[in-house]
Protein backbone atom coordinates (compact mmCIF):
# COMPACT_ATOMS: atom_id res chain seq x y z
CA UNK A 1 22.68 -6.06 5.91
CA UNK A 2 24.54 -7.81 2.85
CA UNK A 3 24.39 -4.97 0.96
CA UNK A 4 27.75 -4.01 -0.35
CA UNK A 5 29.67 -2.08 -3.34
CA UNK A 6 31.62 -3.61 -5.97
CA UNK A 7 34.98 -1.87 -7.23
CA UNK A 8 32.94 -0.38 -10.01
CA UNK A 9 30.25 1.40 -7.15
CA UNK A 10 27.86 -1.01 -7.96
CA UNK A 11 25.45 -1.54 -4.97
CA UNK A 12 24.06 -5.58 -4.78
CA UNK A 13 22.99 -7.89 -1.76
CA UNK A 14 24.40 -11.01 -3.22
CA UNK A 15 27.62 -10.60 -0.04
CA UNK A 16 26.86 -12.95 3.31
CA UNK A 17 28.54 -9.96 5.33
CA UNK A 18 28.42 -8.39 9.03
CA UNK A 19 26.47 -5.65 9.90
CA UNK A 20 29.72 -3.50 10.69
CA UNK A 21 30.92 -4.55 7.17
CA UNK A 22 27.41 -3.57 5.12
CA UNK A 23 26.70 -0.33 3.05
CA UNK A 24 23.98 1.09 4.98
CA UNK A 25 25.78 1.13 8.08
CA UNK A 26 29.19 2.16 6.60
CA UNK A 27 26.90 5.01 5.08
CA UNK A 28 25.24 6.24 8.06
CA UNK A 29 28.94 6.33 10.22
CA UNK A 30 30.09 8.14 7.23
CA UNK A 31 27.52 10.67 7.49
CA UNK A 32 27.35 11.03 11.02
CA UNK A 33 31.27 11.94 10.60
CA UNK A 34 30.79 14.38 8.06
CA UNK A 35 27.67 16.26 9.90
CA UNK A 36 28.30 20.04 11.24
CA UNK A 37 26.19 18.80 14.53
CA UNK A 38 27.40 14.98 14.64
CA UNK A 39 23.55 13.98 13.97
CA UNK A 40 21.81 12.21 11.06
CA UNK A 41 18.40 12.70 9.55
CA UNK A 42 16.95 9.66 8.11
CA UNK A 43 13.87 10.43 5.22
CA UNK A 44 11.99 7.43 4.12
CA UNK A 45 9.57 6.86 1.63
CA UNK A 46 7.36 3.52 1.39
CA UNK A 47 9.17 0.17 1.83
CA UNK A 48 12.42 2.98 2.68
CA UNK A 49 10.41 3.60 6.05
CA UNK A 50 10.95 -0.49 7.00
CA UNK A 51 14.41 -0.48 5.97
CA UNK A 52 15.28 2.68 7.94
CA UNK A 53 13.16 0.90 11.15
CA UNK A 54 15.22 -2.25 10.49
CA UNK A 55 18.36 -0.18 10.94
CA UNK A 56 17.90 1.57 14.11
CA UNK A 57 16.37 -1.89 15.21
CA UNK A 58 19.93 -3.70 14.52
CA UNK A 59 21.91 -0.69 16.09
CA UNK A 60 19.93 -0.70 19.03
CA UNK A 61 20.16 -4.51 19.41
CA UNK A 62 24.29 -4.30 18.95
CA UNK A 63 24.39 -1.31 21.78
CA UNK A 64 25.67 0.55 18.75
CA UNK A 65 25.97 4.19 19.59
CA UNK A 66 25.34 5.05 16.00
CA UNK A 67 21.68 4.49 17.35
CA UNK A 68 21.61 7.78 19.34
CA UNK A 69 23.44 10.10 16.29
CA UNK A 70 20.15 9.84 14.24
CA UNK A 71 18.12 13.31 15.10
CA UNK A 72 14.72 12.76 13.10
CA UNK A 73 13.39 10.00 11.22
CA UNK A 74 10.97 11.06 8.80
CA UNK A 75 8.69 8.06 7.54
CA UNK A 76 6.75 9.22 4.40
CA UNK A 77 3.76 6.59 3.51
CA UNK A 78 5.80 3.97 5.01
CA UNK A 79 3.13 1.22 5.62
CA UNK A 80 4.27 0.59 9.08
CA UNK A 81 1.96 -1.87 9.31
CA UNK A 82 1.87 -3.21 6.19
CA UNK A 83 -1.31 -2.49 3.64
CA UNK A 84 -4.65 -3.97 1.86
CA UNK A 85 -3.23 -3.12 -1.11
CA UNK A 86 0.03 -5.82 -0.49
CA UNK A 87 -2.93 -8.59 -0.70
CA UNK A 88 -4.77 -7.73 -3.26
CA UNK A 89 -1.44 -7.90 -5.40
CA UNK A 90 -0.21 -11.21 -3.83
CA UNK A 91 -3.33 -12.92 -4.29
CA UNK A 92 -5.23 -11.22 -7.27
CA UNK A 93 -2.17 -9.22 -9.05
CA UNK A 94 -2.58 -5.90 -10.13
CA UNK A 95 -1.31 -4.03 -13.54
CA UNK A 96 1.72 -1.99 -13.37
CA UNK A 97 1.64 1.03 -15.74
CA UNK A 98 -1.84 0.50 -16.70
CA UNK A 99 -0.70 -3.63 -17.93
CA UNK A 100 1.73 -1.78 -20.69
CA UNK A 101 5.03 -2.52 -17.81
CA UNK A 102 3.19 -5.87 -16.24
CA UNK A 103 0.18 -7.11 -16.41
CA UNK A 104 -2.04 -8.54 -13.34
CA UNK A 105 -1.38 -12.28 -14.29
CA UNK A 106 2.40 -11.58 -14.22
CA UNK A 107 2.84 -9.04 -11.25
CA UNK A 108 0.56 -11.98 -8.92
CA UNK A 109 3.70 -14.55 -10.22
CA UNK A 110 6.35 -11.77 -9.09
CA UNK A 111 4.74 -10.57 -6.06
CA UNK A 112 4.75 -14.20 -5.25
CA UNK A 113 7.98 -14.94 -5.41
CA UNK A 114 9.39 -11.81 -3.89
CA UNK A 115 10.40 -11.03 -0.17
CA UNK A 116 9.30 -7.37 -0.39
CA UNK A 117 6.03 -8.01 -1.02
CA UNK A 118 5.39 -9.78 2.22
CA UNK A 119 6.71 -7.33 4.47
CA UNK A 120 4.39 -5.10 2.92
CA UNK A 121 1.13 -7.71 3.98
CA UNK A 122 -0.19 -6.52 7.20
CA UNK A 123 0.33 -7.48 10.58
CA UNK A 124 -0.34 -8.12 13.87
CA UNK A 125 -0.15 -4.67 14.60
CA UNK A 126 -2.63 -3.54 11.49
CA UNK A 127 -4.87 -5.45 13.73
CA UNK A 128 -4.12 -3.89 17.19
CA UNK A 129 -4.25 0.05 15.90
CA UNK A 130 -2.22 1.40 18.52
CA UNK A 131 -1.99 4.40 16.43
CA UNK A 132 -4.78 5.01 14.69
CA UNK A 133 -8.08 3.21 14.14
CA UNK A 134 -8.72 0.89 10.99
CA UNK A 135 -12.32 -0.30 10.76
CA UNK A 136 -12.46 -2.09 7.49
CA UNK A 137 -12.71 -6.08 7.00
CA UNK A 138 -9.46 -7.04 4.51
CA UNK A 139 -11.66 -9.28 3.61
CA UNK A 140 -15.46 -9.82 3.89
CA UNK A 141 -17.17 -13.00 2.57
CA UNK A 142 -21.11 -12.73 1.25
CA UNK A 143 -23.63 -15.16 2.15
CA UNK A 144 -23.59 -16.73 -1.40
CA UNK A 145 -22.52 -19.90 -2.10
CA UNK A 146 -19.39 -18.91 -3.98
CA UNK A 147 -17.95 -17.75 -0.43
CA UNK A 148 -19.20 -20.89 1.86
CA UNK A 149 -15.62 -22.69 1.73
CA UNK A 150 -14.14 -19.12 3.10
CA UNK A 151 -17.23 -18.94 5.93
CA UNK A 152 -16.96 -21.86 7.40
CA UNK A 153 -13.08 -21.36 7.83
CA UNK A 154 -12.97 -17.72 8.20
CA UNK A 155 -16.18 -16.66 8.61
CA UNK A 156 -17.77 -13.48 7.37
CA UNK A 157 -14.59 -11.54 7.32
CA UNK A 158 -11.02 -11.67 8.05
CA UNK A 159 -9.60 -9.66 11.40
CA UNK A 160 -7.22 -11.08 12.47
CA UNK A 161 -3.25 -11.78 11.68
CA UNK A 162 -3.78 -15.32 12.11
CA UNK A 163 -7.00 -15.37 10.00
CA UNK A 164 -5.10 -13.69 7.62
CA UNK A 165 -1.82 -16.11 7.51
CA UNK A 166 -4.66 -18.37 6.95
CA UNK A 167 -6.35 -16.94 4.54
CA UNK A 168 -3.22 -16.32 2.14
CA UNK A 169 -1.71 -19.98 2.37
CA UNK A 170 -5.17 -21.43 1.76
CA UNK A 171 -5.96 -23.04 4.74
CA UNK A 172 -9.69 -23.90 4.09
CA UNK A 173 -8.58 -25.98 1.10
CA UNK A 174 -8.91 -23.94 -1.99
CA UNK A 175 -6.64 -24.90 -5.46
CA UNK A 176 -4.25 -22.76 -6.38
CA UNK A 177 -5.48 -21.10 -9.91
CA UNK A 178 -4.03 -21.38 -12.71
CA UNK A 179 -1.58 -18.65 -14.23
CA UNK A 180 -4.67 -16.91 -15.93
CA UNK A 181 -7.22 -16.89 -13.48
CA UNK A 182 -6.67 -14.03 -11.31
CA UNK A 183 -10.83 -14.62 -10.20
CA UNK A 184 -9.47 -16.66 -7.51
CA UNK A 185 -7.14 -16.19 -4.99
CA UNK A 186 -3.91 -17.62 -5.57
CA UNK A 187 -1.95 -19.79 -2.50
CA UNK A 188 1.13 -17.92 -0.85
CA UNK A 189 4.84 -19.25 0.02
CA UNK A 190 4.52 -19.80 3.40
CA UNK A 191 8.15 -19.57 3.53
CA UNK A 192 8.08 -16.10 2.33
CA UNK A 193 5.27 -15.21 5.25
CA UNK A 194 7.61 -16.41 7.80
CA UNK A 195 10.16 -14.54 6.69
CA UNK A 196 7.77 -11.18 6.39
CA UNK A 197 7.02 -12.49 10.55
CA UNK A 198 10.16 -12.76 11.77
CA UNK A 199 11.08 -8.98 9.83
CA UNK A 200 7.83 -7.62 11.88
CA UNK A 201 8.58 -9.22 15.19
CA UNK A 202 11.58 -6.57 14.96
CA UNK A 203 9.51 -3.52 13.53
CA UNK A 204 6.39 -3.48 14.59
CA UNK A 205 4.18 -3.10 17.49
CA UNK A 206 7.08 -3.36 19.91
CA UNK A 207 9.42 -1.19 17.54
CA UNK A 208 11.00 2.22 19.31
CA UNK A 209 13.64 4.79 18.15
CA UNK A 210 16.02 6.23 20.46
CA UNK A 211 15.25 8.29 23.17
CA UNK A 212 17.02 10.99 21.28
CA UNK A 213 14.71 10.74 17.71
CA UNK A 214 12.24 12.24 16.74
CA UNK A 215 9.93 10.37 14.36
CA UNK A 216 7.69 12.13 12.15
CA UNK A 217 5.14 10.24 10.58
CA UNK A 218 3.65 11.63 6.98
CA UNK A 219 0.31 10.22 5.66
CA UNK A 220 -1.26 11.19 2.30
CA UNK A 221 -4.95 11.45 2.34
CA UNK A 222 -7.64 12.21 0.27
CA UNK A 223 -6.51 9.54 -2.73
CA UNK A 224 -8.81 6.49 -3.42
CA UNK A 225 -7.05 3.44 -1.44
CA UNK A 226 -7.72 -0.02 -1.44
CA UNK A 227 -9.25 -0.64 2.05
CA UNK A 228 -9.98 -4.42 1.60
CA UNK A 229 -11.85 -7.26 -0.59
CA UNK A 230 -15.08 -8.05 -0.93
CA UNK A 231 -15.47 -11.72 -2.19
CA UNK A 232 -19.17 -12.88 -3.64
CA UNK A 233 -20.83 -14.72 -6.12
CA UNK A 234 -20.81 -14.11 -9.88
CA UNK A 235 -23.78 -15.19 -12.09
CA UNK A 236 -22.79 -15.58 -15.65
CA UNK A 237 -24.89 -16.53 -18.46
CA UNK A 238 -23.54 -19.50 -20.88
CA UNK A 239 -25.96 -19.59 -24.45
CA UNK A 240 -25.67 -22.75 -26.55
CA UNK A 241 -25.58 -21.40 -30.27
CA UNK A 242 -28.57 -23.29 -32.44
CA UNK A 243 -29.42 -24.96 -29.41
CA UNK A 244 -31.63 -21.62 -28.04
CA UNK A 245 -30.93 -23.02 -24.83
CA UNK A 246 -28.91 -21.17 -21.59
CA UNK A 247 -27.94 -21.86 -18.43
CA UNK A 248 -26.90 -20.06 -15.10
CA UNK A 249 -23.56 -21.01 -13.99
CA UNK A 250 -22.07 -19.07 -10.85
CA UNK A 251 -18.42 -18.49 -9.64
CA UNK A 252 -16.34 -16.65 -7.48
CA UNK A 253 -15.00 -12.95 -7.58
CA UNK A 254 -14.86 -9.86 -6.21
CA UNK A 255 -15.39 -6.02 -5.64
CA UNK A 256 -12.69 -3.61 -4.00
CA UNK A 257 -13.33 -2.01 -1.36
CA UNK A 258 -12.37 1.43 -1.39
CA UNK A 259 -11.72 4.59 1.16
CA UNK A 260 -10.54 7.88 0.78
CA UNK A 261 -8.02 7.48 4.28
CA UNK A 262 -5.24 6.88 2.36
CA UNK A 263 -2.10 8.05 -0.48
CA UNK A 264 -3.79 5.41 -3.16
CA UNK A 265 -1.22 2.57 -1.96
CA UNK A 266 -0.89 2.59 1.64
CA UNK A 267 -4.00 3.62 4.39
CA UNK A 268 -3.33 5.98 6.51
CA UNK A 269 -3.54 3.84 9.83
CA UNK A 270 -0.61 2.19 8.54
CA UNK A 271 1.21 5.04 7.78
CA UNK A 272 0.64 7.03 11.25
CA UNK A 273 0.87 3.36 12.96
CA UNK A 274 2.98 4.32 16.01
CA UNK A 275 1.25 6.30 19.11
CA UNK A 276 2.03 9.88 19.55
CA UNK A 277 2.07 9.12 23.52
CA UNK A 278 5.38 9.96 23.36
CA UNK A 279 6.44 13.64 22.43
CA UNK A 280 8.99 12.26 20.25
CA UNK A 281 6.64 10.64 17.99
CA UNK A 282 4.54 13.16 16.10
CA UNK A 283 2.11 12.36 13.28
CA UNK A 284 1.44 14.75 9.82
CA UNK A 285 -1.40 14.60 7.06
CA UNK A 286 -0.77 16.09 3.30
CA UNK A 287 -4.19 16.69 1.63
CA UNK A 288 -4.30 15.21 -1.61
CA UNK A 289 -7.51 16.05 -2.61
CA UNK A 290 -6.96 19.55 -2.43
CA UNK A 291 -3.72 19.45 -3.93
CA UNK A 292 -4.70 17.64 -7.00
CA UNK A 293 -7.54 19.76 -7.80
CA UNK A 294 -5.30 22.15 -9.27
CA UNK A 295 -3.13 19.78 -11.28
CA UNK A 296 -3.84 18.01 -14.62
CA UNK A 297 -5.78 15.29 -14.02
CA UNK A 298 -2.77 13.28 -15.39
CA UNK A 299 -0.13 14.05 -13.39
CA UNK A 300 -2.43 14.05 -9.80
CA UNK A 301 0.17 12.72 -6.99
CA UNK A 302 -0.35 9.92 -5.37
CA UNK A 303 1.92 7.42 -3.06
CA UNK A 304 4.46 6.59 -5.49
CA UNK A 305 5.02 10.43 -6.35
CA UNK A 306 4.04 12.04 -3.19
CA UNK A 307 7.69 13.54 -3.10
CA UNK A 308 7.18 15.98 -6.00
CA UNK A 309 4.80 17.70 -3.67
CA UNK A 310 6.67 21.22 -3.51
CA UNK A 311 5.47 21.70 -0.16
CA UNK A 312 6.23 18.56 1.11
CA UNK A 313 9.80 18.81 0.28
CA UNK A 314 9.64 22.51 1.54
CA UNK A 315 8.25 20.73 5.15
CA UNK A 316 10.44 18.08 5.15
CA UNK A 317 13.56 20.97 4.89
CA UNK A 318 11.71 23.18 7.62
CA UNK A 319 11.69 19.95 10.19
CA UNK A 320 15.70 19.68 8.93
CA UNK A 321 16.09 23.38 9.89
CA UNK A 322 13.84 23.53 13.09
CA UNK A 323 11.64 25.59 11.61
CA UNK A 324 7.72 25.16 12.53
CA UNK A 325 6.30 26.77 10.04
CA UNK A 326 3.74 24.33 8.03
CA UNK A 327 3.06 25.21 4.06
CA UNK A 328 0.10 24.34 2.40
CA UNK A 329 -1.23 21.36 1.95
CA UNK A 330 0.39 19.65 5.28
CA UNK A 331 -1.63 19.79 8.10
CA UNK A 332 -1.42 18.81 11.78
CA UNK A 333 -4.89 16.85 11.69
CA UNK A 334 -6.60 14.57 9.31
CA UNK A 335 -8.17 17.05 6.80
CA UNK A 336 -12.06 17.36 6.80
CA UNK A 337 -13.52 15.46 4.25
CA UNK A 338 -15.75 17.19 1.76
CA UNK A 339 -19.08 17.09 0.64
CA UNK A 340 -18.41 15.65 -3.24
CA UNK A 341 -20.20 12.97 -3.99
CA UNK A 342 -18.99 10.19 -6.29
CA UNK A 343 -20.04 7.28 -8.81
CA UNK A 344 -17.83 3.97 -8.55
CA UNK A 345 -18.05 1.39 -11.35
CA UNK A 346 -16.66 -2.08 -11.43
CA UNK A 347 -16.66 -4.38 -14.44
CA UNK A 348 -16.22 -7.88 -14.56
CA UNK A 349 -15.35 -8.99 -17.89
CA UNK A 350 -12.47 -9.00 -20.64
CA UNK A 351 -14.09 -5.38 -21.98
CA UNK A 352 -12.48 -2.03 -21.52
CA UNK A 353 -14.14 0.33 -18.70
CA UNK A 354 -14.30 3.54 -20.44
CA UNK A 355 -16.18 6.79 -19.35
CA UNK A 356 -15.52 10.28 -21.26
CA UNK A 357 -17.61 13.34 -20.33
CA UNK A 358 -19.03 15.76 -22.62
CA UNK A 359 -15.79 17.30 -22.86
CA UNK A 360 -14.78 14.25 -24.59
CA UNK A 361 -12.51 13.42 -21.63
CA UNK A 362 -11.47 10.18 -20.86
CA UNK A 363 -10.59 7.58 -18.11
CA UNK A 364 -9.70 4.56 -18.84
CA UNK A 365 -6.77 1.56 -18.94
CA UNK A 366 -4.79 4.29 -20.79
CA UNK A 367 -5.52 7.50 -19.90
CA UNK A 368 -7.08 10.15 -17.15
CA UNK A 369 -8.15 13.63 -18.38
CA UNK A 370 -11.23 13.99 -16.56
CA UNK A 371 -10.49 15.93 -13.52
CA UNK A 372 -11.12 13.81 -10.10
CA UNK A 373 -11.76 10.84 -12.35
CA UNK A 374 -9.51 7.70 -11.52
CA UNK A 375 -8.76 4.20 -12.95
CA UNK A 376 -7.67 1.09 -11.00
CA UNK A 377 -7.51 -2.50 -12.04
CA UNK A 378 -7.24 -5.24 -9.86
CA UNK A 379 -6.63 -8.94 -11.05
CA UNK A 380 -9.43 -8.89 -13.39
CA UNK A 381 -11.89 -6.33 -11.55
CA UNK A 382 -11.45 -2.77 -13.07
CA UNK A 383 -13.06 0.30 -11.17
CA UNK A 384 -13.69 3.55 -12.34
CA UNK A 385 -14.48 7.06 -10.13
CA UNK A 386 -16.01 9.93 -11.22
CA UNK A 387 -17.18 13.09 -9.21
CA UNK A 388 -21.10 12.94 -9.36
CA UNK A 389 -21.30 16.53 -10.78
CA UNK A 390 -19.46 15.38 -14.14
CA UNK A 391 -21.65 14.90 -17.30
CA UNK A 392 -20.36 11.67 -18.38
CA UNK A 393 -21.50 8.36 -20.27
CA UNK A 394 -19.88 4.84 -19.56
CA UNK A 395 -18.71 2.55 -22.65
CA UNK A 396 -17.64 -0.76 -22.26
C-alpha cells in the first residue's frame, strides 16, 4: 500500500501512505471508471497472485465497494500457499541464470534479507491442502548421523508449519554457516517470518473473493519441481600426500527431491490451493510436457515464462470474452502422466555435471540442447535429467 508515483512516473514504496492514497488502488478505481461494463479483471502471475489477494483482502476489510467491481481474478502459478522451492533458496541458495546473474552463495544472502522471499515459504495452509493434496516431506532427515541433531528436534521429516518455523530459525541448535558453505542450512530472520505470518493470516486458508469473482486458478504441470529436501550423510575421503595414509570423514548435505506436479518453481497444490466447492472458484492445468516437446530444448517454458504460452494468452482472452472454448495445451484436469522413463543425477562436488548425447548435445551449467534434458543447481547440489531413451555419457 505505499506504493506511489513520483512527478517523473516513477513507481517506488519508499511513501508511509493510506490505502485510498496508494497506486494500486488509485489504479484499479481508475480502471473500473474507464471499463465499458464497470468491472475489472485482475491477471496475476507468481508473487502478482499474493499481491492481487492482498488487495481484494484490504478492500474487503475497508467495506470498499471497489471489492465487488473486480469480475475474474486469474491467478497464474501464484504459489498460494507458498512453495519448496522458497526454502531451498532461503536456506541453501540457488543460482540465478545458471550463477552468470547470482550465484547460490549470494542469492542465500539476498533471499535472506528480503521480505518477498518469505511470503513465498509455505504455510499453514500448504499443510492443510484444502485444495489439493501434497504428499511430499519438505524435508526428510536419514537415519545417519549427519541428521541426528534434526531427528531428535524434528524427527524424520518436517510437516508441519510450526516444524517448519522451526526448522528455518534453527531451533535444534545448529550454527549458522559461513558465507561459502551452502552444505548447511543457513538460520532465517525471524523477523522476516513474522512478517511472511502476519501477510498469510490475511491470504491464506481463510482468504475469499467477492461473492461476485470468479477466480480461476492456472497450474503448470509436467516441469521438474522441487518437491522438498532430503538431508543425509556425506562420506568424503581426505588422503595425506607422502603419508599413504586416509581417513573417512562424514558431513552433512543433501539430495532434491523432485516431482513432475509442478511449473519448475511452484507445485501445483500451491497453485490450485483454494477449493473449487464454490462455483466461483474454478481450477485449470497447462501441460508442459507436451508443450515443450515441440520447442527447442532451450527455450522450453517453464514458471517464469509460462506467459509466452500462445495458448495460454489465447485462454486467458477467451475467459475475458466469455468464451468457453479451451485451446491446446489447457486442460480442465491434471493431464495423465506418461510412460517416459528418466535418469536423475546429482553431484556433490566443485566439478561441472555435464552429459552430451551422441548428438553431441549438451546439458549442463551453461547450456540445454538435449531435448527433455534439464539442469538445476541447488546450493552446491547440481542435478541433471535425461529421458532414459537418450544415448548419452556423463562427464564430470
Amino acid at each position: 500500500q505505499n506504493g506511489a508515483t513520483t512527478t517523473s512516473g516513477i513507481l517506488a514504496y519508499s511513501t508511509d501512505q493510506g490505502f485510498a492514497n496508494s497506486y494500486i488502488y488509485k489504479k484499479l478505481k481508475e480502471l473500473v471508471a474507464a471499463s465499458r461494463t464497470g468491472k475489472v479483471t485482475i491477471v496475476a502471475h507468481s508473487n502478482g497472485g499474493l499481491v492481487a489477494k492482498a488487495l481484494i483482502s484490504r478492500l474487503k476489510e475497508t467495506g470498499d465497494p471497489l471489492a465487488d467491481k473486480i469480475d475474474n481474478l486469474i491467478l497464474v502459478g501464484v504459489p498460494q500457499t507458498g512453495t519448496p522451492d522458497a526454502v531451498m533458496g532461503l536456506l541453501h541458495g540457488t543460482d540465478l541464470g545458471y550463477g552468470f546473474v547470482m550465484e547460490a552463495e549470494r542469492s542465500r544472502m539476498l533471499l535472506n534479507n528480503m521480505p518477498s522471499a518469505y511470503h513465498l515459504i509455505p504455510s499453514a495452509g500448504y499443510f492443510i491442502a484444502e485444495g489439493a493434496q501434497i504428499t511430499t516431506p519438505l524435508a526428510t532427515f536419514d537415519g545417519s548421523l549427519a541428521t541426528e541433531i534434526f531427528r531428535n528436534t524434528y524427527g524424520s521429516e518436517i510437516n508441519s508449519t510450526t516444524e517448519l518455523r522451526d526448522f528455518i530459525l534453527g531451533a535444534e541448535g545448529r550454527a549458522t554457516p559461513s558465507f561459502s558453505d551452502t552444505k548447511h542450512p543457513t538460520i532465517g530472520n525471524s523477523n522476516l517470518l513474522a512478517y511472511a505470518e502476519d501477510i498469510y493470516a490475511k491470504i491464506g486458508n481463510n482468504w475469499a473473493p467477492s461473492a461476485s469473482t470468479t477466480v480461476h486458478q492456472i497450474a503448470g504441470w509436467g516441469e521438474e519441481t522441487l518437491a522438498g529436501i532430503n538431508y543425509k550423510t556425506k562420506t568424503d575421503v581426505n588422503c595425506a600426500l607422502f603419508i599413504y595414509k586416509c581417513e573417512n570423514t562424514q558431513s552433512l548435505t543433501y539430495t532434491p527431491l523432485i516431482t513432475i506436479d509442478g511449473d519448475g518453481t511452484v507445485v501445483v497444490p500451491s497453485a490450485l490451493a483454494m477449493s473449487t466447492s464454490t462455483p466461483n472458484v474454478k481450477r485449470w492445468w497447462v501441460d508442459l510436457d507436451d508443450y515443450n516437446e515441440l520447442l527447442d530444448p532451450r527455450i522450453s517454458r517453464e514458471h517464469k515464462d509460462i506467459l509466452e504460452i500462445p495458448q495460454l494468452r489465447i485462454f486467458i482472452s477467451n475467459i475475458l470474452q466469455g468464451v468457453d472454448t479451451l485451446p491446446a495445451y489447457i486442460l480442465e484436469a491434471q493431464p495423465p502422466a506418461d510412460d517416459q522413463k528418466r535418469l536423475s543425477f546429482t553431484l556433490h562436488s566443485p566439478l561441472d555435471l555435464t552429459a552430451v548425447d551422441t548428438n553431441g548435445n549438451y546439458v549442463n551449467s551453461a547450456t540445454s540442447t538435449i531435448p527433455g534434458a534439464r539442469y538445476k543447481r541447488y546450493g552446491e547440489v547440481q542435478y541433471i535429467s535425461i529421458p532414459a531413451e537418450t544415448a548419452f555419457t556423463v562427464k564430470l
